[in-house]
PDB file of N, CA and C in Angstrom:
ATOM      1  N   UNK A   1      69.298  -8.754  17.812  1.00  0.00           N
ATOM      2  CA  UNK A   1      69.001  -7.812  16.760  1.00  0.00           C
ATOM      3  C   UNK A   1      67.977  -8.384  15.766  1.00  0.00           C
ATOM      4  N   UNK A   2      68.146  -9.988  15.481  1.00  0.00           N
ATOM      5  CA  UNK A   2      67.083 -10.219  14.491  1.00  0.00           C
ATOM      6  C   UNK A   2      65.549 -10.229  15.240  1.00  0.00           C
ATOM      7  N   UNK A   3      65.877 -10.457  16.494  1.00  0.00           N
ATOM      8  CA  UNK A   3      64.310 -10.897  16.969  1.00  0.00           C
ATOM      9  C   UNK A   3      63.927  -9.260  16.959  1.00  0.00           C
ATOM     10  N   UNK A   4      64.360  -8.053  17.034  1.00  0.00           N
ATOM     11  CA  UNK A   4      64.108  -6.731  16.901  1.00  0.00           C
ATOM     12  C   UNK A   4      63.583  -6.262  15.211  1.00  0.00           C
ATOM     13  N   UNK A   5      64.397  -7.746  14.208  1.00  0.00           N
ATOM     14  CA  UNK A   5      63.951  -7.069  13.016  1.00  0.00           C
ATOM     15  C   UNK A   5      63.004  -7.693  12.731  1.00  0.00           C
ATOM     16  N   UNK A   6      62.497  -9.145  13.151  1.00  0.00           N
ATOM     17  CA  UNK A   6      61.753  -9.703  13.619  1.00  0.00           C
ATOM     18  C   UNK A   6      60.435  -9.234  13.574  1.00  0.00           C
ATOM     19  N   UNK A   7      60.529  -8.638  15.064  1.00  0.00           N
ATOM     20  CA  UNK A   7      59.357  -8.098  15.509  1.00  0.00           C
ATOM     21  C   UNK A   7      58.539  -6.807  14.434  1.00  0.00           C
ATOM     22  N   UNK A   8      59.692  -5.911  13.713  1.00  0.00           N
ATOM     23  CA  UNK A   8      59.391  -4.483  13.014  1.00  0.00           C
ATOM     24  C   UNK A   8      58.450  -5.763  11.530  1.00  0.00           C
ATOM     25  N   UNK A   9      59.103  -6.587  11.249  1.00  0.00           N
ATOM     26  CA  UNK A   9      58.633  -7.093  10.208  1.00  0.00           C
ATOM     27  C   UNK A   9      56.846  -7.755  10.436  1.00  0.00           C
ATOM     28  N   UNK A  10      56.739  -8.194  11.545  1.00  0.00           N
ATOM     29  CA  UNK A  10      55.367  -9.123  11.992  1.00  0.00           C
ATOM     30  C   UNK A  10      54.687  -7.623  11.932  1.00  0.00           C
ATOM     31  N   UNK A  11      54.966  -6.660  12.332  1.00  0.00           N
ATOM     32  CA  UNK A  11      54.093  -5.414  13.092  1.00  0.00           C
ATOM     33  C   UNK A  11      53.844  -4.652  11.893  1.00  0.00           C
ATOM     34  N   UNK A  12      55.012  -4.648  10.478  1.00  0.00           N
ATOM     35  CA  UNK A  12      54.769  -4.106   9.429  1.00  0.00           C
ATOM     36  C   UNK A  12      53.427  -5.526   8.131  1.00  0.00           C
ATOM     37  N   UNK A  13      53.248  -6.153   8.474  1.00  0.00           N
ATOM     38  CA  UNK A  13      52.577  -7.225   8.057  1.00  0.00           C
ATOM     39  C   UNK A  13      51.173  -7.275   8.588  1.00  0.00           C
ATOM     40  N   UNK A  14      51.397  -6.857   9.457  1.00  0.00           N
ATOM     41  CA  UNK A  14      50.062  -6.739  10.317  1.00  0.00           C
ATOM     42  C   UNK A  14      49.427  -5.218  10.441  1.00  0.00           C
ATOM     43  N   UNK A  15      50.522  -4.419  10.267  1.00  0.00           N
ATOM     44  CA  UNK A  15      49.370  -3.035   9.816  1.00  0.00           C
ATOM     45  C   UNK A  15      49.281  -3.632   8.456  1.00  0.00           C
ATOM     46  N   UNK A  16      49.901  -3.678   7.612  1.00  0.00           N
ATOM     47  CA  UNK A  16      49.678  -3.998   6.315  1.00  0.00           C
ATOM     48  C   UNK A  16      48.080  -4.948   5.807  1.00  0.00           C
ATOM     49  N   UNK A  17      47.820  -5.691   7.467  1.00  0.00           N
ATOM     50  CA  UNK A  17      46.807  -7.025   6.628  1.00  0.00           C
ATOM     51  C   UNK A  17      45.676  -5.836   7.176  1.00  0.00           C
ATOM     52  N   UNK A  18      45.747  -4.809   8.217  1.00  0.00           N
ATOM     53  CA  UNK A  18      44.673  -4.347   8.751  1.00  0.00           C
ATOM     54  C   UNK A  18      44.207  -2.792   7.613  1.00  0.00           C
ATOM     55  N   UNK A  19      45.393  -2.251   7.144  1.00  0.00           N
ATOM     56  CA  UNK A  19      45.361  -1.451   6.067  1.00  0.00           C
ATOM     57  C   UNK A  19      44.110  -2.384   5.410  1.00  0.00           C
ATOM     58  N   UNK A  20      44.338  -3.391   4.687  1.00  0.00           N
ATOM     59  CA  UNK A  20      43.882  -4.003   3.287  1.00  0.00           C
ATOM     60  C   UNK A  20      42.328  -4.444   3.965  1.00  0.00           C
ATOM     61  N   UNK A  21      41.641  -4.083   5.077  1.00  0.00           N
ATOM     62  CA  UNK A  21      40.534  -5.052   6.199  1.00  0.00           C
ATOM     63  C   UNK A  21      40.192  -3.789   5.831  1.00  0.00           C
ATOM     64  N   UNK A  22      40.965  -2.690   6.388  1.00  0.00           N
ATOM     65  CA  UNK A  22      39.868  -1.238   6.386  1.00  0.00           C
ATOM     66  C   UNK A  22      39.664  -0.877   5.376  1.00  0.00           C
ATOM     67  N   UNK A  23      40.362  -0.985   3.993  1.00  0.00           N
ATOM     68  CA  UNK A  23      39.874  -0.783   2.825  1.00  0.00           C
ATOM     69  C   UNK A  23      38.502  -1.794   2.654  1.00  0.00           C
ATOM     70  N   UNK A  24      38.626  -3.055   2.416  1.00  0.00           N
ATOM     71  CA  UNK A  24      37.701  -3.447   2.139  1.00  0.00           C
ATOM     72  C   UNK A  24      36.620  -3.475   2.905  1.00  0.00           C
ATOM     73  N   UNK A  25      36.728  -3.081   3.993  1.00  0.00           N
ATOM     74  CA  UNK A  25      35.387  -2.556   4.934  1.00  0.00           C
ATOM     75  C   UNK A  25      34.824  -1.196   4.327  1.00  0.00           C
ATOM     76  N   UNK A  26      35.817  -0.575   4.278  1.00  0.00           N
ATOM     77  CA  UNK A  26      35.425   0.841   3.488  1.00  0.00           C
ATOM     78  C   UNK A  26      34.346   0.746   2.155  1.00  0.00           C
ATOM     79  N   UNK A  27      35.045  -0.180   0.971  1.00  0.00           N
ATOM     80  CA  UNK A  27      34.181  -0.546   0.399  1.00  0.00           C
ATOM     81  C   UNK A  27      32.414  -1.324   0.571  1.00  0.00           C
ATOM     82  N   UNK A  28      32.589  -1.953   1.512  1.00  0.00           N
ATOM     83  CA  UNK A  28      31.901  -2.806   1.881  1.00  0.00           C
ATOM     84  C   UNK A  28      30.486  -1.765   2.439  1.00  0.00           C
ATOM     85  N   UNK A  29      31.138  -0.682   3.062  1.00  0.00           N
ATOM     86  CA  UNK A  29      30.449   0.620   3.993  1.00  0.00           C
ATOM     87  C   UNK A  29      29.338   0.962   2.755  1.00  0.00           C
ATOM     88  N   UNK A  30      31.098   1.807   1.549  1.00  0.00           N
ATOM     89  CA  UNK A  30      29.750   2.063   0.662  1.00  0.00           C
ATOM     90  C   UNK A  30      28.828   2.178   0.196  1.00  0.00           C
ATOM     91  N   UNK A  31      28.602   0.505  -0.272  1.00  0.00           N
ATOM     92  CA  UNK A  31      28.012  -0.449  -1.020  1.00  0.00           C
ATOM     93  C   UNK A  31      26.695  -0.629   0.023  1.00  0.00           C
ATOM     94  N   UNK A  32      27.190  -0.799   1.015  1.00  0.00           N
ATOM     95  CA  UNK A  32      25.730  -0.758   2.217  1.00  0.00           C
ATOM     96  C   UNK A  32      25.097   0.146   2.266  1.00  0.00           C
ATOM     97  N   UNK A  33      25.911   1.539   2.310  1.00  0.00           N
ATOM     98  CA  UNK A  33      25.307   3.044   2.116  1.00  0.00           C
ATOM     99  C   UNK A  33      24.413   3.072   0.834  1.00  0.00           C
ATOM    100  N   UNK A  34      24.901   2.838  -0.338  1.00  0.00           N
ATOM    101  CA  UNK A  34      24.176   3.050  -1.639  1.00  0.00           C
ATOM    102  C   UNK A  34      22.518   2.152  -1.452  1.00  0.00           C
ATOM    103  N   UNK A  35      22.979   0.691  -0.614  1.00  0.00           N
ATOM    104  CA  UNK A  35      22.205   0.448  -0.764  1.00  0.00           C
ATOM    105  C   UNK A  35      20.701   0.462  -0.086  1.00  0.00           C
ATOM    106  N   UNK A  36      21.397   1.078   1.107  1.00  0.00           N
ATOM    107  CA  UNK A  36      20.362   1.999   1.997  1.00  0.00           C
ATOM    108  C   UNK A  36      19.363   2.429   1.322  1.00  0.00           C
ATOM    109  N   UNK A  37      19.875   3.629   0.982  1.00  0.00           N
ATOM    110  CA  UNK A  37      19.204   4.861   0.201  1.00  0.00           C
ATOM    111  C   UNK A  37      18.871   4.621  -1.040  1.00  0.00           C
ATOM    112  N   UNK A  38      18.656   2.952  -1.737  1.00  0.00           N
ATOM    113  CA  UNK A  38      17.580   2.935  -2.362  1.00  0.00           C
ATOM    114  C   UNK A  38      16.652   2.192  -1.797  1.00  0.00           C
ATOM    115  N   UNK A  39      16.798   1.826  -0.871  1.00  0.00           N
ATOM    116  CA  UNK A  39      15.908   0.590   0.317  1.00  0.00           C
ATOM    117  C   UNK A  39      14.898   1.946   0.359  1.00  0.00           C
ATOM    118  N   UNK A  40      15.642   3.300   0.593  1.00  0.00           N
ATOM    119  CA  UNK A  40      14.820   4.321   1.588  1.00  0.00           C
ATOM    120  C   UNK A  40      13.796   4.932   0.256  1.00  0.00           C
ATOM    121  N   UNK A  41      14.475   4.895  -0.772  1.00  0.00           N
ATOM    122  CA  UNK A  41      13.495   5.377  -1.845  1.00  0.00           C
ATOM    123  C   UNK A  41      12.429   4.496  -2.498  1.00  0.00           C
ATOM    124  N   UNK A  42      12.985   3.140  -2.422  1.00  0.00           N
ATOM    125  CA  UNK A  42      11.643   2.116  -2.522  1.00  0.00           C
ATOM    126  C   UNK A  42      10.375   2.115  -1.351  1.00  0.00           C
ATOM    127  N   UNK A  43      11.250   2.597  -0.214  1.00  0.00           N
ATOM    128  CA  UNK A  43      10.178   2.562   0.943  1.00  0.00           C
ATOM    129  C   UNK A  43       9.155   3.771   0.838  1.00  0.00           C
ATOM    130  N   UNK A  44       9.899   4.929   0.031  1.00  0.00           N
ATOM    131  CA  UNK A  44       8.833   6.283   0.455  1.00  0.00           C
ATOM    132  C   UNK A  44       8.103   6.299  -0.911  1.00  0.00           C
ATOM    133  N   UNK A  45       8.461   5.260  -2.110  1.00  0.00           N
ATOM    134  CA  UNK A  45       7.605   5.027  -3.040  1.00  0.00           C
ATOM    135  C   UNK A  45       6.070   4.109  -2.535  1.00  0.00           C
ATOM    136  N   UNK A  46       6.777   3.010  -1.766  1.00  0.00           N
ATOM    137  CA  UNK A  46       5.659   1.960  -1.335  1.00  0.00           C
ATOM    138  C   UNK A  46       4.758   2.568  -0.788  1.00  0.00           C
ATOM    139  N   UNK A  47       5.154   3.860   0.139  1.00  0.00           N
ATOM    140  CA  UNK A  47       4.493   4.466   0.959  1.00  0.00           C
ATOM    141  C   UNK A  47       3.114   5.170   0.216  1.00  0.00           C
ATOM    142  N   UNK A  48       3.608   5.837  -0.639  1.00  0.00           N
ATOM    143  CA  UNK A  48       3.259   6.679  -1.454  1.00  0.00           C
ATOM    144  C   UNK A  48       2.181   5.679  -2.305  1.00  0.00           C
ATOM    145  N   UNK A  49       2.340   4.729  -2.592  1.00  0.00           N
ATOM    146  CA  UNK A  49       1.505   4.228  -3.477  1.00  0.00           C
ATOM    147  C   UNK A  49       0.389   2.862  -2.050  1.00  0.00           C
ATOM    148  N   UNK A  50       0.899   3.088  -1.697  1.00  0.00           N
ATOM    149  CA  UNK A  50      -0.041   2.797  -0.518  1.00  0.00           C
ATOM    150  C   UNK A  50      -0.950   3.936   0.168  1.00  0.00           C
ATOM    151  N   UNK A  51      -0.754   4.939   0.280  1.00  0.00           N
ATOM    152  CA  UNK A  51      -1.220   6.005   0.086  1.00  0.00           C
ATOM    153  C   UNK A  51      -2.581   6.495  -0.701  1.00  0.00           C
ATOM    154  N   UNK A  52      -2.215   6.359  -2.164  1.00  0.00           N
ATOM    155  CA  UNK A  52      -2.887   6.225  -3.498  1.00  0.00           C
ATOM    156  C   UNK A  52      -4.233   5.109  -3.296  1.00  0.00           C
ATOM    157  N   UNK A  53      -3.102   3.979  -2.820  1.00  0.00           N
ATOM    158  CA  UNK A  53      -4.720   3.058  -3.274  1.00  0.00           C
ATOM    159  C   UNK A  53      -5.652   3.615  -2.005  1.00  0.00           C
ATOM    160  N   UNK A  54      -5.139   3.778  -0.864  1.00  0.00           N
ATOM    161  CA  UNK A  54      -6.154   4.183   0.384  1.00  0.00           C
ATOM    162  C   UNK A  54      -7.131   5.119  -0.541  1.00  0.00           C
ATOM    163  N   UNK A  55      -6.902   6.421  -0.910  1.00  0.00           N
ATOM    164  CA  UNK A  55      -7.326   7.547  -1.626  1.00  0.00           C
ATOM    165  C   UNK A  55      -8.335   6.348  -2.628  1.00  0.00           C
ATOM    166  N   UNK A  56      -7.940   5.478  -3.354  1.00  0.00           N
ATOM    167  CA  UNK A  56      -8.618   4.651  -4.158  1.00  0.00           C
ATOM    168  C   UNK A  56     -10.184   4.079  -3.798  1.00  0.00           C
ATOM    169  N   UNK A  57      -9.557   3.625  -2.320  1.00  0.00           N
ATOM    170  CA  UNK A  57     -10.326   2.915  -1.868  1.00  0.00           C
ATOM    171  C   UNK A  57     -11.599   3.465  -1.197  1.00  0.00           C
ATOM    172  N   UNK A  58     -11.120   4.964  -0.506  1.00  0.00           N
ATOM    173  CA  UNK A  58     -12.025   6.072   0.088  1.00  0.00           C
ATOM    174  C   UNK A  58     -13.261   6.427  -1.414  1.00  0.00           C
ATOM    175  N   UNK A  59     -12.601   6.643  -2.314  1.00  0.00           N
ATOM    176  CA  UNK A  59     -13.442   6.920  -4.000  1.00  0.00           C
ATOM    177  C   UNK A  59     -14.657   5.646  -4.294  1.00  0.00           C
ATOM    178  N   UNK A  60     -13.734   4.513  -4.153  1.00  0.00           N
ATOM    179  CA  UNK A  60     -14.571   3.696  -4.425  1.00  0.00           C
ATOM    180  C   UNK A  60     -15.937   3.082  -3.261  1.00  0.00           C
ATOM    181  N   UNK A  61     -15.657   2.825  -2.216  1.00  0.00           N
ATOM    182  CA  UNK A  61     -16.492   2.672  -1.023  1.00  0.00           C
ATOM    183  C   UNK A  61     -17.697   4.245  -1.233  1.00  0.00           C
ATOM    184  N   UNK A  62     -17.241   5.273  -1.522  1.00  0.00           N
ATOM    185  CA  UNK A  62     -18.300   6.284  -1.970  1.00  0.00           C
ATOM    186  C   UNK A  62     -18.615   6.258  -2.660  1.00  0.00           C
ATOM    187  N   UNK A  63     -18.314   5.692  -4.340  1.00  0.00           N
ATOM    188  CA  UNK A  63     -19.155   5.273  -4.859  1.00  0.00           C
ATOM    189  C   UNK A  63     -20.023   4.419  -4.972  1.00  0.00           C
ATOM    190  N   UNK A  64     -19.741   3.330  -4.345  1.00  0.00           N
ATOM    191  CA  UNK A  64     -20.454   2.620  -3.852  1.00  0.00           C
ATOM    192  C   UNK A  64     -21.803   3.092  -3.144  1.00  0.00           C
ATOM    193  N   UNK A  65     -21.497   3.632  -1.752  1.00  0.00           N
ATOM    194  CA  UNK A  65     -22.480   4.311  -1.529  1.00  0.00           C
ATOM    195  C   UNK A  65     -23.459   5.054  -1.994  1.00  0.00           C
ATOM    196  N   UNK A  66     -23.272   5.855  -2.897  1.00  0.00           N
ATOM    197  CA  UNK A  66     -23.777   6.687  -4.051  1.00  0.00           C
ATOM    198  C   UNK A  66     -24.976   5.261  -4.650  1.00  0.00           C
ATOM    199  N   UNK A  67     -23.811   4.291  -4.965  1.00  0.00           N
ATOM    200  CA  UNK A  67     -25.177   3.904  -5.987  1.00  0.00           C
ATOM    201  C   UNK A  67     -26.076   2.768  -5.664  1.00  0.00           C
ATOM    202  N   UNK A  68     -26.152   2.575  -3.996  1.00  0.00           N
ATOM    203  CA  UNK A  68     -26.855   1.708  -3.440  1.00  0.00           C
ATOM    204  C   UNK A  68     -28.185   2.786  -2.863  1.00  0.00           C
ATOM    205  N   UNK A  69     -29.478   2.381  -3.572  1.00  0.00           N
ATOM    206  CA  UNK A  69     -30.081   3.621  -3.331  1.00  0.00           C
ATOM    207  C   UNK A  69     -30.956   3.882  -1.732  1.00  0.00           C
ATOM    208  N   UNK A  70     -30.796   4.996  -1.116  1.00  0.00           N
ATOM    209  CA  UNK A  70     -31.138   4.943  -0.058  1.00  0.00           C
ATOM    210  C   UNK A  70     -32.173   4.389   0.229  1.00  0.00           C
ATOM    211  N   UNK A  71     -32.222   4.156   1.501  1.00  0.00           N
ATOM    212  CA  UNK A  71     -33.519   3.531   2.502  1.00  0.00           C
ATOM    213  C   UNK A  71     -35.087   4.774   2.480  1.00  0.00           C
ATOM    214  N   UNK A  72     -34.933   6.263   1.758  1.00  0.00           N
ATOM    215  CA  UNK A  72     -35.737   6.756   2.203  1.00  0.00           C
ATOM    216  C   UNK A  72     -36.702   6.316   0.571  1.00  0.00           C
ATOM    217  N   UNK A  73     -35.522   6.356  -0.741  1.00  0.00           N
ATOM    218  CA  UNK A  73     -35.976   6.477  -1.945  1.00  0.00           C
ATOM    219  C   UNK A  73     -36.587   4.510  -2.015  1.00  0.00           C
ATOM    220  N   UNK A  74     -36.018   3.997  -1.187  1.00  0.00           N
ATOM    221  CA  UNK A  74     -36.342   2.536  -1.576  1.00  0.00           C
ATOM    222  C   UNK A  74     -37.960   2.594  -1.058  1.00  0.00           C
ATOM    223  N   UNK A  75     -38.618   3.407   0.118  1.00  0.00           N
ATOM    224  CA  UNK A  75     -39.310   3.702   0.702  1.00  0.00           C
ATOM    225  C   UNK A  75     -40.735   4.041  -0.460  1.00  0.00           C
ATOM    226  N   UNK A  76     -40.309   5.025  -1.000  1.00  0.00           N
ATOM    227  CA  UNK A  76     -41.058   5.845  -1.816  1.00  0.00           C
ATOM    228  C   UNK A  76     -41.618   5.077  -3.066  1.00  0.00           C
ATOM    229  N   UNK A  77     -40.313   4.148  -3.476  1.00  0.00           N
ATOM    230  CA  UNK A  77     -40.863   2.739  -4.964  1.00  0.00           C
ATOM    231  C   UNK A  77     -41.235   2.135  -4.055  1.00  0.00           C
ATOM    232  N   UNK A  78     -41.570   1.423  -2.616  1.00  0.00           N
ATOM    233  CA  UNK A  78     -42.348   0.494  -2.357  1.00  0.00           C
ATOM    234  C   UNK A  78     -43.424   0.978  -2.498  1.00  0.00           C
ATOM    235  N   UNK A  79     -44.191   2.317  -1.872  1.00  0.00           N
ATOM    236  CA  UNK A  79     -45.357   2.936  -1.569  1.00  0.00           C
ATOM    237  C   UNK A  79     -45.967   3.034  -3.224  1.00  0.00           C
ATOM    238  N   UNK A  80     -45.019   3.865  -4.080  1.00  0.00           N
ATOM    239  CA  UNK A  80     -45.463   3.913  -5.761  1.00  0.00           C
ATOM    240  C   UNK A  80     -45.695   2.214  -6.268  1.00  0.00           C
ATOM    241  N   UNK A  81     -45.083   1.511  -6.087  1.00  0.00           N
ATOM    242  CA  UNK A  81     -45.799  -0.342  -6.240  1.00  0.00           C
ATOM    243  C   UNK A  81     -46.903  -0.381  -6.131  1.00  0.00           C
ATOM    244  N   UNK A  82     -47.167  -0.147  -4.564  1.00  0.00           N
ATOM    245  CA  UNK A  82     -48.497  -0.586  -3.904  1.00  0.00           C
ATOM    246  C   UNK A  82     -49.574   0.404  -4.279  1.00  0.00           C
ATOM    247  N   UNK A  83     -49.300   1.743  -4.904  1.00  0.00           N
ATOM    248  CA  UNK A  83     -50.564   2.725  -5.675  1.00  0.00           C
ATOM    249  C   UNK A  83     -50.543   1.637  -6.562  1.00  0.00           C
ATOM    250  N   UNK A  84     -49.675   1.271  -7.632  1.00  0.00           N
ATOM    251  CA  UNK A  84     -49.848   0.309  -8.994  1.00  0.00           C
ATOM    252  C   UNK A  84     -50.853  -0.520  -8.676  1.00  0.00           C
ATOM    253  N   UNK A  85     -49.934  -1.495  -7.730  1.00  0.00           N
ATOM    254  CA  UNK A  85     -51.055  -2.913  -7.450  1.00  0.00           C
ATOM    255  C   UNK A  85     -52.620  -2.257  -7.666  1.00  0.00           C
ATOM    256  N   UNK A  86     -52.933  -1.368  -6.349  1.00  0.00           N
ATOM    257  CA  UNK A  86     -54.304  -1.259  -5.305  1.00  0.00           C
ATOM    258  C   UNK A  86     -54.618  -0.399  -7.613  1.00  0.00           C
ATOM    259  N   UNK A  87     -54.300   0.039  -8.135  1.00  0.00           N
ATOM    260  CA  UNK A  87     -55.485   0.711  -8.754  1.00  0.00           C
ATOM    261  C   UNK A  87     -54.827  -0.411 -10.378  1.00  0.00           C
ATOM    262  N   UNK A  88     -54.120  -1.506 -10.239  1.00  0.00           N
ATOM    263  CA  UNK A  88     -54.657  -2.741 -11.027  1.00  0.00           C
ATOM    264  C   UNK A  88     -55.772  -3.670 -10.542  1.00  0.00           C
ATOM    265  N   UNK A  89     -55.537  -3.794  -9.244  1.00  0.00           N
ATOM    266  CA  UNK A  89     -56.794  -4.379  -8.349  1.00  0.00           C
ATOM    267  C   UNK A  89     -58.181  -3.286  -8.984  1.00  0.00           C
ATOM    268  N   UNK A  90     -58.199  -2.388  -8.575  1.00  0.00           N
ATOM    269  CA  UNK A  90     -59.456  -2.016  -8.896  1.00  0.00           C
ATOM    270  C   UNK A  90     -59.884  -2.034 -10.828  1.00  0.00           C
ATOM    271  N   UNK A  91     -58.875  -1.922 -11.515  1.00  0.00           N
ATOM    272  CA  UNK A  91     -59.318  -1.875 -12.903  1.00  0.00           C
ATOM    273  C   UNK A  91     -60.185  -3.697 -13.085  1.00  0.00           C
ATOM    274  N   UNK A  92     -59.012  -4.581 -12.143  1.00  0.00           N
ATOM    275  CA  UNK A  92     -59.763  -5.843 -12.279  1.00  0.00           C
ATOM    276  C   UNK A  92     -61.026  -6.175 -12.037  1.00  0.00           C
ATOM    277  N   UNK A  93     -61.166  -5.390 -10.757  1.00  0.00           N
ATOM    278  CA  UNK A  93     -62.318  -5.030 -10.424  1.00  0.00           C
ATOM    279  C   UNK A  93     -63.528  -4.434 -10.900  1.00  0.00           C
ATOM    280  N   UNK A  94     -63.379  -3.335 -11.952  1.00  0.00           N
ATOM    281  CA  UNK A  94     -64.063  -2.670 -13.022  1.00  0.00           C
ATOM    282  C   UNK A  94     -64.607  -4.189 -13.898  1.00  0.00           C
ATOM    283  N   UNK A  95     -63.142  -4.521 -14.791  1.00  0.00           N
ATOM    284  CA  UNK A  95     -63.709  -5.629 -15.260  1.00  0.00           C
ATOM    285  C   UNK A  95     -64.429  -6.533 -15.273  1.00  0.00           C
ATOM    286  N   UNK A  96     -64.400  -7.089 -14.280  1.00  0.00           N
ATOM    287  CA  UNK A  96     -65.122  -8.243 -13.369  1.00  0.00           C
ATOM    288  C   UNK A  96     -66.811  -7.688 -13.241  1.00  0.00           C
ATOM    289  N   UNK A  97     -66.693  -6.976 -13.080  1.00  0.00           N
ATOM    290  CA  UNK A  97     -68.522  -6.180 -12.684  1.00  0.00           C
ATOM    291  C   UNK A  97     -69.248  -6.587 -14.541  1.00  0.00           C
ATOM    292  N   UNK A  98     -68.232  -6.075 -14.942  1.00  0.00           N
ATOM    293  CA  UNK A  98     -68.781  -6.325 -16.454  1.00  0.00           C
ATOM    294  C   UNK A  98     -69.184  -7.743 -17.011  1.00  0.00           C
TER     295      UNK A  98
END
């Protein structure tokens, strides 16, 4: 009879230790859950501001572009130079006769 009360006692001890395991797993769940779902809201912030600077970066690389002045206008101040030079050359030239 005792090894029968025995046994009810080990089996009541042992749901008892597994009761007190699933609680604190339970908790434990929580606490993982909560902390998920700010993992997930830091992530769709990072996202988001990774995002932003791309958008940043597209603005700036065009401005850039913008203010490197083209190959046709760089074209046009070399040619306007070389009128300068060729008709300082000739004023020198005026001079010089004199």
């Amino acid at each position: 009879m005792n090894s029968v009360i025995d046994q009810i006692q080990n089996l009541k001890s042992q749901i008892k230790l597994a009761v007190e395991q699933h609680r604190k797993l339970q908790k434990d769940y929580s606490k993982l859950e909560l902390q998920n779902q700010q993992l997930q809201v830091d992530k769709d912030v990072a996202i988001n501001e990774c995002e932003a600077l791309k958008e940043q970066m597209k603005t700036i690389k065009l401005a850039q572009a913008l203010a490197v002045p083209e190959k046709t206008e760089t074209r046009e101040l070399k040619i306007q130079i070389n009128n300068y030079l060729r008709e300082i050359d000739r004023c020198l030239s005026l001079l010089n006769k004199d």
